[in-house]
PDB file of N, CA and C in Angstrom:
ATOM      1  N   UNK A   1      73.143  54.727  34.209  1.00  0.00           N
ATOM      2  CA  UNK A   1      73.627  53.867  33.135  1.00  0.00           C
ATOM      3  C   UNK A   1      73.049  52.458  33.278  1.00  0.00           C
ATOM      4  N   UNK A   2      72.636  52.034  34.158  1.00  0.00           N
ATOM      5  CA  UNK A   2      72.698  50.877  34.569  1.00  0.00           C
ATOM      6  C   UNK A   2      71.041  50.654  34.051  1.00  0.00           C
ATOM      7  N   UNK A   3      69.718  51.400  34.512  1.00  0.00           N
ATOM      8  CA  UNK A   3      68.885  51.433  33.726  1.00  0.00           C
ATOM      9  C   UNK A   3      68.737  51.106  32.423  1.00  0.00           C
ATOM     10  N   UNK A   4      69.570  52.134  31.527  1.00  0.00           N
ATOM     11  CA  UNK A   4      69.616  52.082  30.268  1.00  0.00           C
ATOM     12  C   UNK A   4      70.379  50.656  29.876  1.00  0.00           C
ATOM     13  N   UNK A   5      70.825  49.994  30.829  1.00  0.00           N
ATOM     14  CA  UNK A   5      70.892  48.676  30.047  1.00  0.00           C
ATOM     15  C   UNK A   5      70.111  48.024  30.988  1.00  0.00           C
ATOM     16  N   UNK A   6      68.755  48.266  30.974  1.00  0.00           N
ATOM     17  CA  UNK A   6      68.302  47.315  31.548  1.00  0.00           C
ATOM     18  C   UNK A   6      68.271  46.582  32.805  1.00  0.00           C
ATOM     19  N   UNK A   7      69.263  46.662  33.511  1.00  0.00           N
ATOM     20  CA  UNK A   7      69.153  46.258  35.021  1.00  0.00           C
ATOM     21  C   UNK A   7      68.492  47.043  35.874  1.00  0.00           C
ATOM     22  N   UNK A   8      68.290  45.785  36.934  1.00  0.00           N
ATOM     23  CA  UNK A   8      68.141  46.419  37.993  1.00  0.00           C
ATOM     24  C   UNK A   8      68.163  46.704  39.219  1.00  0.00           C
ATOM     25  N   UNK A   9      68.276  47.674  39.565  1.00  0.00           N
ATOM     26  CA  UNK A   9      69.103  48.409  40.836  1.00  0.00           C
ATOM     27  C   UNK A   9      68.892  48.243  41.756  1.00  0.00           C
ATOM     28  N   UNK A  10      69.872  48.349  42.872  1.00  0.00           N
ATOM     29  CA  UNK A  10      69.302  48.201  44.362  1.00  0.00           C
ATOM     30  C   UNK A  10      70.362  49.102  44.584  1.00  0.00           C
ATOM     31  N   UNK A  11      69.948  49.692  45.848  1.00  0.00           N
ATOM     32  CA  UNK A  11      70.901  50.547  46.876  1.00  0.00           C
ATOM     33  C   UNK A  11      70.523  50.180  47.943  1.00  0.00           C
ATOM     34  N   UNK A  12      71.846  50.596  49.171  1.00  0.00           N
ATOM     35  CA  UNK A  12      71.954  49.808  50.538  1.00  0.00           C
ATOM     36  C   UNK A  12      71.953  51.530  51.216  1.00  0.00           C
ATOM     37  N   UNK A  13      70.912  51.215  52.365  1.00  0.00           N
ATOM     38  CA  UNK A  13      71.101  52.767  53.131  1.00  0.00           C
ATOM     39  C   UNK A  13      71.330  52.549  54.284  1.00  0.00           C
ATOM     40  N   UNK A  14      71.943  53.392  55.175  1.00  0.00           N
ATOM     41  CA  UNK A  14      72.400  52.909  56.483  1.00  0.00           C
ATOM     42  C   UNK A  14      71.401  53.390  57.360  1.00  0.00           C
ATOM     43  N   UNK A  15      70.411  54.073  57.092  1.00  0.00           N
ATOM     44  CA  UNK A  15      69.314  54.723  57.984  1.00  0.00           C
ATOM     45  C   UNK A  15      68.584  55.264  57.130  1.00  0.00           C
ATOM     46  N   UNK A  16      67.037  55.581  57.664  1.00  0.00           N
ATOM     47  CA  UNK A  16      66.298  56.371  56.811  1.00  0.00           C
ATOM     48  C   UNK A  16      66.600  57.856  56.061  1.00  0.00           C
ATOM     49  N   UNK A  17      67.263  58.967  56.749  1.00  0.00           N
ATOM     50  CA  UNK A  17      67.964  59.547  56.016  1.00  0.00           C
ATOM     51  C   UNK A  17      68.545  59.510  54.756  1.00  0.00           C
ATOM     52  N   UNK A  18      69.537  58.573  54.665  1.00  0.00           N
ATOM     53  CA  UNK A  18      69.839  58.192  53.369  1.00  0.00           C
ATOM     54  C   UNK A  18      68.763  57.482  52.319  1.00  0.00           C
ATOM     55  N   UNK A  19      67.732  56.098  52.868  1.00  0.00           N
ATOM     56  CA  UNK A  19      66.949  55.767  52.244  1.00  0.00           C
ATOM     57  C   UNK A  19      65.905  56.667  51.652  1.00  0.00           C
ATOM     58  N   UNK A  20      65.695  58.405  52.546  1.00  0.00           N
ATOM     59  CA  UNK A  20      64.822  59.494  51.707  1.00  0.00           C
ATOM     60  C   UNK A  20      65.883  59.611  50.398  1.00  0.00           C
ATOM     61  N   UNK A  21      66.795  60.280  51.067  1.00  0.00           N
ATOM     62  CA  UNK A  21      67.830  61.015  49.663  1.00  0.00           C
ATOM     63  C   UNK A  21      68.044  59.773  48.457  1.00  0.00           C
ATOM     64  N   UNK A  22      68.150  58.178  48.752  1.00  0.00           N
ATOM     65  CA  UNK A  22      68.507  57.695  47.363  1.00  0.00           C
ATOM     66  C   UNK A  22      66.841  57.690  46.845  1.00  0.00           C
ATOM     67  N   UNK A  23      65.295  57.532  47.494  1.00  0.00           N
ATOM     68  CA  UNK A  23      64.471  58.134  46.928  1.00  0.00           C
ATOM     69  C   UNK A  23      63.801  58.784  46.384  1.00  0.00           C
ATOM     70  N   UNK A  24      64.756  59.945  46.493  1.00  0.00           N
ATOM     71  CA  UNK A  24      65.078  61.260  45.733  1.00  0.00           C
ATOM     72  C   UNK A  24      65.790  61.313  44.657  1.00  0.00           C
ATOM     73  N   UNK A  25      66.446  60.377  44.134  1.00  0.00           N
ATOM     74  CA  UNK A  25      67.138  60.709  42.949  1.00  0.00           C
ATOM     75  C   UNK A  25      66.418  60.466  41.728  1.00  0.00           C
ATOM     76  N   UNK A  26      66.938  60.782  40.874  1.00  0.00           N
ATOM     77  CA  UNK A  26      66.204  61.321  39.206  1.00  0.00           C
ATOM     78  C   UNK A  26      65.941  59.642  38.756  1.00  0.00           C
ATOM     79  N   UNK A  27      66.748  58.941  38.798  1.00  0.00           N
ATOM     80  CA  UNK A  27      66.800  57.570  38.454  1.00  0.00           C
ATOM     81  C   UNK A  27      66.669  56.262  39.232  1.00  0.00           C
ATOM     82  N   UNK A  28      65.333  56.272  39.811  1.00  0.00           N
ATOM     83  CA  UNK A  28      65.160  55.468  41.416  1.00  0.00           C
ATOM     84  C   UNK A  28      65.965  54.149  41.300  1.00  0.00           C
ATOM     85  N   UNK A  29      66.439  53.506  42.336  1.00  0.00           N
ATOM     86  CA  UNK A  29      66.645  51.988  42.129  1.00  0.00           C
ATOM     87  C   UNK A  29      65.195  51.678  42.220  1.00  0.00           C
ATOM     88  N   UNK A  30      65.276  50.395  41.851  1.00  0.00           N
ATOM     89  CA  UNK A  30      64.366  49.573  42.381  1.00  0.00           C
ATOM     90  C   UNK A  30      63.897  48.840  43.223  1.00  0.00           C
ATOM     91  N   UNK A  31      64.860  48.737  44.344  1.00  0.00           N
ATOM     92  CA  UNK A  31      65.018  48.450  45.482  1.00  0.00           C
ATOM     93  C   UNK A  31      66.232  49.182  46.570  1.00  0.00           C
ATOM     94  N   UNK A  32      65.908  49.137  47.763  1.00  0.00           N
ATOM     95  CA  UNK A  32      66.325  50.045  48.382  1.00  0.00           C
ATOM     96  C   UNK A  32      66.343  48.774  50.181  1.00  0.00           C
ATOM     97  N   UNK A  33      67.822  48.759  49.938  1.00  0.00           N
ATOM     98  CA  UNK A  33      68.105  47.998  51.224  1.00  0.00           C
ATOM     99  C   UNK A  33      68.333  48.614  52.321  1.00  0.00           C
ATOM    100  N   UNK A  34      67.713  48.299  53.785  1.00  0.00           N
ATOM    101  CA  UNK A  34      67.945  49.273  54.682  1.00  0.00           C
ATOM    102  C   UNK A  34      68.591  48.102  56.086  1.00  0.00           C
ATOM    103  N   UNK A  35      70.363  48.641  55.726  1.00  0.00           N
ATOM    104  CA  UNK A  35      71.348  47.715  56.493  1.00  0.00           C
ATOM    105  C   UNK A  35      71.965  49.073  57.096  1.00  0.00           C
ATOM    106  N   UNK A  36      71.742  48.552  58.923  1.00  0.00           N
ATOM    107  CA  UNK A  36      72.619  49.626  59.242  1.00  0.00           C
ATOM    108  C   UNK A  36      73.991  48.854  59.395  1.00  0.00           C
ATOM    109  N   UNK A  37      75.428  49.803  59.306  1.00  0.00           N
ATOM    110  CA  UNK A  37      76.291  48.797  59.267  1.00  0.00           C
ATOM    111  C   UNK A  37      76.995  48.451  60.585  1.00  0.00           C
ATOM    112  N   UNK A  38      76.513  48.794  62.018  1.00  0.00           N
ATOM    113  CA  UNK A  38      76.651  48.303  63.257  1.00  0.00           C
ATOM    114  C   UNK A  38      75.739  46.886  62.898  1.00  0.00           C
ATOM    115  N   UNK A  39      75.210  46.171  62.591  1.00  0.00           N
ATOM    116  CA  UNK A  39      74.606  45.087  62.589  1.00  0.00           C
ATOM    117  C   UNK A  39      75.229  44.215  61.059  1.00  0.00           C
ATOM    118  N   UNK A  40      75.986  44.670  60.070  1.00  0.00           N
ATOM    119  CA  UNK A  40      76.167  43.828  59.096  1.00  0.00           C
ATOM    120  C   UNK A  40      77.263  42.609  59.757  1.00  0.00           C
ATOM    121  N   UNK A  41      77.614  41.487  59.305  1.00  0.00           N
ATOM    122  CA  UNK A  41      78.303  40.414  59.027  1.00  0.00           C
ATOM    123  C   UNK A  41      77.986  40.147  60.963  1.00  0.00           C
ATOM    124  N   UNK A  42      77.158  40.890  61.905  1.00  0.00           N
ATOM    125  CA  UNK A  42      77.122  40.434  63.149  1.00  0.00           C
ATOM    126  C   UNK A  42      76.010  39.250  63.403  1.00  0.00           C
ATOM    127  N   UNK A  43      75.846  39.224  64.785  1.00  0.00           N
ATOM    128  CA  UNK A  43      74.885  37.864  65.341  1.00  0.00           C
ATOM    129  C   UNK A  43      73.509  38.187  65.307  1.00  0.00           C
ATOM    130  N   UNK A  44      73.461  39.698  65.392  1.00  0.00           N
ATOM    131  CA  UNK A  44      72.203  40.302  65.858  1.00  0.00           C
ATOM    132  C   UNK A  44      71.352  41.213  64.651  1.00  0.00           C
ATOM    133  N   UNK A  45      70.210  40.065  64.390  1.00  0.00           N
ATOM    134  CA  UNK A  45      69.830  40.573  63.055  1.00  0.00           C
ATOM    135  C   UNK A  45      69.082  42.119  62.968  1.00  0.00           C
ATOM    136  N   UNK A  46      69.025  42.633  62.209  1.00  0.00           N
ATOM    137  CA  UNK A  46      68.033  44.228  61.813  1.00  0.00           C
ATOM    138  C   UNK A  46      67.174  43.837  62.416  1.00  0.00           C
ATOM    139  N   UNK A  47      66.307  42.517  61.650  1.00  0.00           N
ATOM    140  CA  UNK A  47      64.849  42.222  61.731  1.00  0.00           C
ATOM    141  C   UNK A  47      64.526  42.247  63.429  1.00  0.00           C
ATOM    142  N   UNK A  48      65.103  42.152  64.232  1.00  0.00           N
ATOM    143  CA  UNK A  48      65.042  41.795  65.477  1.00  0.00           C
ATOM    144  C   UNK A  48      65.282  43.025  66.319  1.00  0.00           C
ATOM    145  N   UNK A  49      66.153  43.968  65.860  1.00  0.00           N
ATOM    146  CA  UNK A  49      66.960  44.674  66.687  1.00  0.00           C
ATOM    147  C   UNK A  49      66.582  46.077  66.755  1.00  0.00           C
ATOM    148  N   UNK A  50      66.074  46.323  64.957  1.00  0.00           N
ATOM    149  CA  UNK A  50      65.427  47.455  65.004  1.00  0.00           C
ATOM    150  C   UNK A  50      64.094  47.567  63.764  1.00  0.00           C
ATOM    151  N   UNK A  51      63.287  47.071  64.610  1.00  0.00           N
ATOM    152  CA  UNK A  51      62.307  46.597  63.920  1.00  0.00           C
ATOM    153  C   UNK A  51      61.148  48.322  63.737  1.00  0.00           C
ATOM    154  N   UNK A  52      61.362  49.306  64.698  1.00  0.00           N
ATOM    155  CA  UNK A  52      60.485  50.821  64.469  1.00  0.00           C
ATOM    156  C   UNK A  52      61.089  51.033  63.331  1.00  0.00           C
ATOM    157  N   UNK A  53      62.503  51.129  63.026  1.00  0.00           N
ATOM    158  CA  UNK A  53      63.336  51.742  61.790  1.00  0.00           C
ATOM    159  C   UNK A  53      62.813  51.238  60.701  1.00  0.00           C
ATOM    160  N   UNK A  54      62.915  49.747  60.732  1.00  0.00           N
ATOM    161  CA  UNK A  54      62.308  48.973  59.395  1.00  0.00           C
ATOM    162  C   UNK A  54      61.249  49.373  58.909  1.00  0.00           C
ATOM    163  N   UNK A  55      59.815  49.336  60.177  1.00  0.00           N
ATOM    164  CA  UNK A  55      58.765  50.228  59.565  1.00  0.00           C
ATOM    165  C   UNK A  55      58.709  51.386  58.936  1.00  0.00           C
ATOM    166  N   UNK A  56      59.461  52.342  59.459  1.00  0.00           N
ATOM    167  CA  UNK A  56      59.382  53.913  59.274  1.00  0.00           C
ATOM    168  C   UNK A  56      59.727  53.784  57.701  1.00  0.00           C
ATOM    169  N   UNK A  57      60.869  52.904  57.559  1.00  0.00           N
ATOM    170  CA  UNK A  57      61.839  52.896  56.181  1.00  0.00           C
ATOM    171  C   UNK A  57      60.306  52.289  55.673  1.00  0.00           C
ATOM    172  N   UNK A  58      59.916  51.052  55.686  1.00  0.00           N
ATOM    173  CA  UNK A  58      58.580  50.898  54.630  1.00  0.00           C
ATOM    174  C   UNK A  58      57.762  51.663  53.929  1.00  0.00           C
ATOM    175  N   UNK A  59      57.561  52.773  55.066  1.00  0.00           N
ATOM    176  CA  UNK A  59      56.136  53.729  55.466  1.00  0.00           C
ATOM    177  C   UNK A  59      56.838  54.599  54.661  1.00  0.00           C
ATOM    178  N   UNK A  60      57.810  55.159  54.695  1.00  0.00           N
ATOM    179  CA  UNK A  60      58.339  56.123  53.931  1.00  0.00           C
ATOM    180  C   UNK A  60      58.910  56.317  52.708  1.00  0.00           C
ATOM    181  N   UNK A  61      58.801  55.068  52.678  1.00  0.00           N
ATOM    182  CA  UNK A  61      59.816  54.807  50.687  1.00  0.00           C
ATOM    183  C   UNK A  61      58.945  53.805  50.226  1.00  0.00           C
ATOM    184  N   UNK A  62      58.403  52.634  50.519  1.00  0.00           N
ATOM    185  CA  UNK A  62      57.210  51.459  49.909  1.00  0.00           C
ATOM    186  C   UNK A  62      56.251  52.095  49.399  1.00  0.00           C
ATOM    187  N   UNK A  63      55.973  52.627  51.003  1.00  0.00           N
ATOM    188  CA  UNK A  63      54.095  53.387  50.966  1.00  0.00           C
ATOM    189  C   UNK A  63      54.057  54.660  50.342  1.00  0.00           C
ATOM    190  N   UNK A  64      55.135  55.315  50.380  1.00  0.00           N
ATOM    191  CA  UNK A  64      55.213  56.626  49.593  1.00  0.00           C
ATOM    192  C   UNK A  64      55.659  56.868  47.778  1.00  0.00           C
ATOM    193  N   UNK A  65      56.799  56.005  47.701  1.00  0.00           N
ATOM    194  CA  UNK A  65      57.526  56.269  46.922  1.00  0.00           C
ATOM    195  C   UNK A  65      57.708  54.760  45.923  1.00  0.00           C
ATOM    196  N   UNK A  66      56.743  53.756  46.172  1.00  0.00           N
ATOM    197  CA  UNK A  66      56.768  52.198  45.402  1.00  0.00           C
ATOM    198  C   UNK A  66      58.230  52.200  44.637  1.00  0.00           C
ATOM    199  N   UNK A  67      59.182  52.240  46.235  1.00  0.00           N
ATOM    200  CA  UNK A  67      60.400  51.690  45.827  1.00  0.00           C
ATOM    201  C   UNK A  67      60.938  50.607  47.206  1.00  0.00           C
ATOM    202  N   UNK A  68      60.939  48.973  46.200  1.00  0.00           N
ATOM    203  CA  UNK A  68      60.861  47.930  46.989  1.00  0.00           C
ATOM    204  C   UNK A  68      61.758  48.013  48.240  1.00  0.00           C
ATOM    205  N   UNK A  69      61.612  47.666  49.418  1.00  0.00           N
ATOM    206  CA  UNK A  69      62.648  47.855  50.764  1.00  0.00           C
ATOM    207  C   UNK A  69      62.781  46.355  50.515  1.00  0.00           C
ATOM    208  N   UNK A  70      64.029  45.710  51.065  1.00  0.00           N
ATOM    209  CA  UNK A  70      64.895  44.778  51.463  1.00  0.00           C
ATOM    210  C   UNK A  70      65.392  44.822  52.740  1.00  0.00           C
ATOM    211  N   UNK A  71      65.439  43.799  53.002  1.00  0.00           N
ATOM    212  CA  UNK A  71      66.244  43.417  54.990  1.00  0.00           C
ATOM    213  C   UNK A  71      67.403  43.170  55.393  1.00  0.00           C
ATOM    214  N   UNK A  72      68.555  43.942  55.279  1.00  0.00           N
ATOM    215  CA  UNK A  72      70.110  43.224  55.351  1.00  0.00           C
ATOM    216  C   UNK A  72      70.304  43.684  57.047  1.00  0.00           C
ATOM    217  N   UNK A  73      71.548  43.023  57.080  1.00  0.00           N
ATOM    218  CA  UNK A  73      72.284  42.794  58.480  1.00  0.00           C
ATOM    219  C   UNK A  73      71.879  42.028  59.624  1.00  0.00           C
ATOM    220  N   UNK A  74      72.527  40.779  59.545  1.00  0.00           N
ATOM    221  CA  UNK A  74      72.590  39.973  60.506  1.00  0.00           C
ATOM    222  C   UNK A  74      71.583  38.748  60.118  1.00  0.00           C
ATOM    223  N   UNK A  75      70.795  39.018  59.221  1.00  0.00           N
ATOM    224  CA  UNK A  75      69.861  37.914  58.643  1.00  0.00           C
ATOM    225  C   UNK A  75      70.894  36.355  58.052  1.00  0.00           C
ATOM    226  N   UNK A  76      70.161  35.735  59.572  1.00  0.00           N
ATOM    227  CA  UNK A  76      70.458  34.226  59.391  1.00  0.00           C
ATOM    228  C   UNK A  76      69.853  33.068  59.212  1.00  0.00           C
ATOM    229  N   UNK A  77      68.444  33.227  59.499  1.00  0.00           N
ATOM    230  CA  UNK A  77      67.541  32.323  59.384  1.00  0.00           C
ATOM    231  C   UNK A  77      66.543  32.705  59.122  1.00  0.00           C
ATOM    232  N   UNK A  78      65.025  31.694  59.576  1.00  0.00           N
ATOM    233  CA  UNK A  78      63.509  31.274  58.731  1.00  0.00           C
ATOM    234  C   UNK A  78      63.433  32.811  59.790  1.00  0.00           C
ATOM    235  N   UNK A  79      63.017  32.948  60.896  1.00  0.00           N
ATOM    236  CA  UNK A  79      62.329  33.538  61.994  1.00  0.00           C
ATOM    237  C   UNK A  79      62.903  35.300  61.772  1.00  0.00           C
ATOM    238  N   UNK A  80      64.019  34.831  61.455  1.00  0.00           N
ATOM    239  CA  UNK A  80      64.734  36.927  60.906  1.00  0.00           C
ATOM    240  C   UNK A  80      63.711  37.020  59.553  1.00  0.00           C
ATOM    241  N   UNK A  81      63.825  36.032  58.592  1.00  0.00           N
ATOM    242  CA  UNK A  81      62.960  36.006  57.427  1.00  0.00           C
ATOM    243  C   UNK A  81      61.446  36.637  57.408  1.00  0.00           C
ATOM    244  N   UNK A  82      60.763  35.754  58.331  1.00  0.00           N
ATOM    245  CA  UNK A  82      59.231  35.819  58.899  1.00  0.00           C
ATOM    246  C   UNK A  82      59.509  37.228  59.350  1.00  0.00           C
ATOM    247  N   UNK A  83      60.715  37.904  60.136  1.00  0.00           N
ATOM    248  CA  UNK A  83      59.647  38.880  61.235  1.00  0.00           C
ATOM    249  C   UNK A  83      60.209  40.054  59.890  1.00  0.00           C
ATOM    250  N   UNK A  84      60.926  40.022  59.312  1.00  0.00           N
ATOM    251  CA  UNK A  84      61.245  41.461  57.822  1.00  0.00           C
ATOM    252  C   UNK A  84      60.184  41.315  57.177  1.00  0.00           C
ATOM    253  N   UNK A  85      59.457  40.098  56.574  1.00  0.00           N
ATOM    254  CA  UNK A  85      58.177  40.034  55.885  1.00  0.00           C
ATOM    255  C   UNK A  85      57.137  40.890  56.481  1.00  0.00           C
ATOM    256  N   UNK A  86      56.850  40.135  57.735  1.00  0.00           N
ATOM    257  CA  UNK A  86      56.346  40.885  58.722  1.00  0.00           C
ATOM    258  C   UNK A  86      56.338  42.656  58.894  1.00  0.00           C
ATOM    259  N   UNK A  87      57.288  42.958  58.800  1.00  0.00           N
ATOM    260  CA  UNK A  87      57.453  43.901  59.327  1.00  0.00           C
ATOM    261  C   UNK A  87      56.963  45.076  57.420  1.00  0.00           C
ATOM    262  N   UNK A  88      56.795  44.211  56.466  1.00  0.00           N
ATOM    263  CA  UNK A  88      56.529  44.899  55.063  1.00  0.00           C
ATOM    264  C   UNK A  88      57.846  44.932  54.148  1.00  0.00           C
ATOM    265  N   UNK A  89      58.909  44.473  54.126  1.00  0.00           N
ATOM    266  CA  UNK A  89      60.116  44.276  53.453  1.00  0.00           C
ATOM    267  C   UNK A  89      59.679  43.532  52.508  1.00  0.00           C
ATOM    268  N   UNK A  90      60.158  43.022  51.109  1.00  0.00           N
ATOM    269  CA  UNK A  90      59.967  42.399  49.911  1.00  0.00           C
ATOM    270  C   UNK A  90      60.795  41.787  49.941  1.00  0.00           C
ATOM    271  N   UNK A  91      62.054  41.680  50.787  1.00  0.00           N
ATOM    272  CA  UNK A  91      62.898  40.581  50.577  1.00  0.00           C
ATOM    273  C   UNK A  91      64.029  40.858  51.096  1.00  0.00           C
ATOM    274  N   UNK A  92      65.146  40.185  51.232  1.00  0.00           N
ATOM    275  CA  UNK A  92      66.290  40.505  52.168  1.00  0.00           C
ATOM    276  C   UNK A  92      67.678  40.850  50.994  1.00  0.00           C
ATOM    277  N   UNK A  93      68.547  40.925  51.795  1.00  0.00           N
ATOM    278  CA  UNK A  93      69.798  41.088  51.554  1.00  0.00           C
ATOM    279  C   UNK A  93      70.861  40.682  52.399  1.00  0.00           C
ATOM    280  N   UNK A  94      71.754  39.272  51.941  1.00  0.00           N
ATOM    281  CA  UNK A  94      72.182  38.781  52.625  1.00  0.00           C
ATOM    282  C   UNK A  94      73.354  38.564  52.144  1.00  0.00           C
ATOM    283  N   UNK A  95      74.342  38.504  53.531  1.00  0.00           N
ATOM    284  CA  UNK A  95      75.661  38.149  52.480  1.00  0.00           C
ATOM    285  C   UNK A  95      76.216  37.312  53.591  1.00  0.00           C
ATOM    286  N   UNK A  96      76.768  37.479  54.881  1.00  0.00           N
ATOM    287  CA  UNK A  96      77.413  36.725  56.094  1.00  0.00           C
ATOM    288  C   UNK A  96      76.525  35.711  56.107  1.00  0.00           C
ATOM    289  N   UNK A  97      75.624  35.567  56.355  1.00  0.00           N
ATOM    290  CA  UNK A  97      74.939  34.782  56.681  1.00  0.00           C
ATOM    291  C   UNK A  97      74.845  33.311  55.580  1.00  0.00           C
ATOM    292  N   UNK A  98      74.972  33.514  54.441  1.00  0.00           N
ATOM    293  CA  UNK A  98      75.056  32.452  53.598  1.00  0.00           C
ATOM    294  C   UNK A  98      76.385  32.427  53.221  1.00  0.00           C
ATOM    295  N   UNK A  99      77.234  33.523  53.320  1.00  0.00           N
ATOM    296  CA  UNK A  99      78.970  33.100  52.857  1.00  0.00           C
ATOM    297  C   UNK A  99      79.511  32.019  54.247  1.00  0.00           C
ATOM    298  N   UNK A 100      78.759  32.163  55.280  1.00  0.00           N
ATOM    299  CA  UNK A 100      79.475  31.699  56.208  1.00  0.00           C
ATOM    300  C   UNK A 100      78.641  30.387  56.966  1.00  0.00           C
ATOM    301  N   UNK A 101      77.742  30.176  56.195  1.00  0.00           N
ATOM    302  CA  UNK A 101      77.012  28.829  56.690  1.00  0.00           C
ATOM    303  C   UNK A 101      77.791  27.460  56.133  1.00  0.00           C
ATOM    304  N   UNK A 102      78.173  26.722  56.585  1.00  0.00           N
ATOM    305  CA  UNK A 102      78.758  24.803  56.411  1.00  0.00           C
ATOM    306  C   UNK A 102      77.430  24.365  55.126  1.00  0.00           C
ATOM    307  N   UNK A 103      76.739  24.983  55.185  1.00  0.00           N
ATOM    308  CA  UNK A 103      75.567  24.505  53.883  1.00  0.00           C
ATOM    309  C   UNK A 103      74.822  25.361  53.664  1.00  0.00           C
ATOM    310  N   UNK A 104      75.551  26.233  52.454  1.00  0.00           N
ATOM    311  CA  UNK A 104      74.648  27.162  51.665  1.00  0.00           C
ATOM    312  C   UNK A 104      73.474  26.792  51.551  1.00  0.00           C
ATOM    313  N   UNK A 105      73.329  26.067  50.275  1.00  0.00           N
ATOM    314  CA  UNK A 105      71.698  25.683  49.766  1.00  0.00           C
ATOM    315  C   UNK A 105      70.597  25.373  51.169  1.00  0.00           C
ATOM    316  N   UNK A 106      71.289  24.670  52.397  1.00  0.00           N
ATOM    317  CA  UNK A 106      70.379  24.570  53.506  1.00  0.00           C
ATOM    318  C   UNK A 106      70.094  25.528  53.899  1.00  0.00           C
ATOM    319  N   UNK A 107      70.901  26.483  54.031  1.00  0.00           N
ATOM    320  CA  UNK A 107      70.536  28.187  55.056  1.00  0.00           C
ATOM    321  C   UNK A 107      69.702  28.656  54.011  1.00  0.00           C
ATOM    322  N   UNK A 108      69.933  29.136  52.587  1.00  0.00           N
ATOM    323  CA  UNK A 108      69.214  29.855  51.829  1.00  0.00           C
ATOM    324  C   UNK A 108      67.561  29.574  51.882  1.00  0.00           C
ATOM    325  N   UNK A 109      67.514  28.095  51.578  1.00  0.00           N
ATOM    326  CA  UNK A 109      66.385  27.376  51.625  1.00  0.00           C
ATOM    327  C   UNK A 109      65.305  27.620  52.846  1.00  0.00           C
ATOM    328  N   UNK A 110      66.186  27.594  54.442  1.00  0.00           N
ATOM    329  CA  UNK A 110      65.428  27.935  55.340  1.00  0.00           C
ATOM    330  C   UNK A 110      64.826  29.732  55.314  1.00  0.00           C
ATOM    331  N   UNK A 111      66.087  30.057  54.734  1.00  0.00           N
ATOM    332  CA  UNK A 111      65.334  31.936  54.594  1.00  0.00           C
ATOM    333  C   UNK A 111      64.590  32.014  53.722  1.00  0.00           C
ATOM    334  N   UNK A 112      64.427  31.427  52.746  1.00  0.00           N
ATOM    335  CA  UNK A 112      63.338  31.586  52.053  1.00  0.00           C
ATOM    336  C   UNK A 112      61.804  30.831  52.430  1.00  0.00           C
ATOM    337  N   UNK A 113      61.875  29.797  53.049  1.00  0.00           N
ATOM    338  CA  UNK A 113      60.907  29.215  54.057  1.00  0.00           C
ATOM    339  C   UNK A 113      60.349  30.677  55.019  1.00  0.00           C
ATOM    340  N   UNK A 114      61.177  31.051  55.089  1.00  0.00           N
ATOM    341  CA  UNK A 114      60.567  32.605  56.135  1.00  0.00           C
ATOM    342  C   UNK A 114      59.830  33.676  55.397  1.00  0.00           C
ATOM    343  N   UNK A 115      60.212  33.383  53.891  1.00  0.00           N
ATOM    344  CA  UNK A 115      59.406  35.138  53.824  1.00  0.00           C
ATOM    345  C   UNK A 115      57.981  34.117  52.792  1.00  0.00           C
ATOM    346  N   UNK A 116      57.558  32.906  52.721  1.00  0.00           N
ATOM    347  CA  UNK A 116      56.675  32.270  52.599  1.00  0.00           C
ATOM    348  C   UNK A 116      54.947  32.365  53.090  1.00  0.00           C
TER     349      UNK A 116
END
């Protein structure tokens, strides 16, 4: 439904497993976030922690299937930013990390300085 009006989609997968199967569906998102949820709202970002997974997820849904990957869990700054770019992500997905910064617009600003 959400297509047909025009938006567009993202889904959150907790591992590659799931990121095949929502690649599989009849009506792709358009992006496809890969947050496991042992690392969401924590200290210890994806980009850092499990950086083979991130690839595999690229290699397997970007490079295969040109459906955009995103970087969630634990992303707090420029350097989590840099190493998801790095690693072939199109962009993050963030939510702790800017609900819980003393200065939104400053944190956002520095993560976006990262994927630069």
């Amino acid at each position: 439904r959400a297509h047909e009006m025009n938006l567009i989609v993202g889904a959150c997968a907790k591992d590659l497993g799931e990121a095949k199967a929502i690649s599989k569906l009849k009506n792709k998102p358009e992006f496809i976030a890969y947050e496991p949820p042992s690392l969401i709202g924590g200290n210890v970002s994806v980009s850092s922690e499990k950086t083979e997974i991130i690839q595999r997820v690229v290699k397997e849904i970007w490079e295969k299937k040109k459906i955009k990957i995103l970087c969630g869990a634990g992303i707090k700054n420029q350097e989590d930013a840099r190493i998801a770019k790095k690693l072939g992500t199109k962009g993050l997905l963030v939510a702790s990390g800017i609900v819980k910064a003393t200065n939104k617009e400053k944190s956002i600003m520095e993560l976006c300085k990262g994927l630069m």
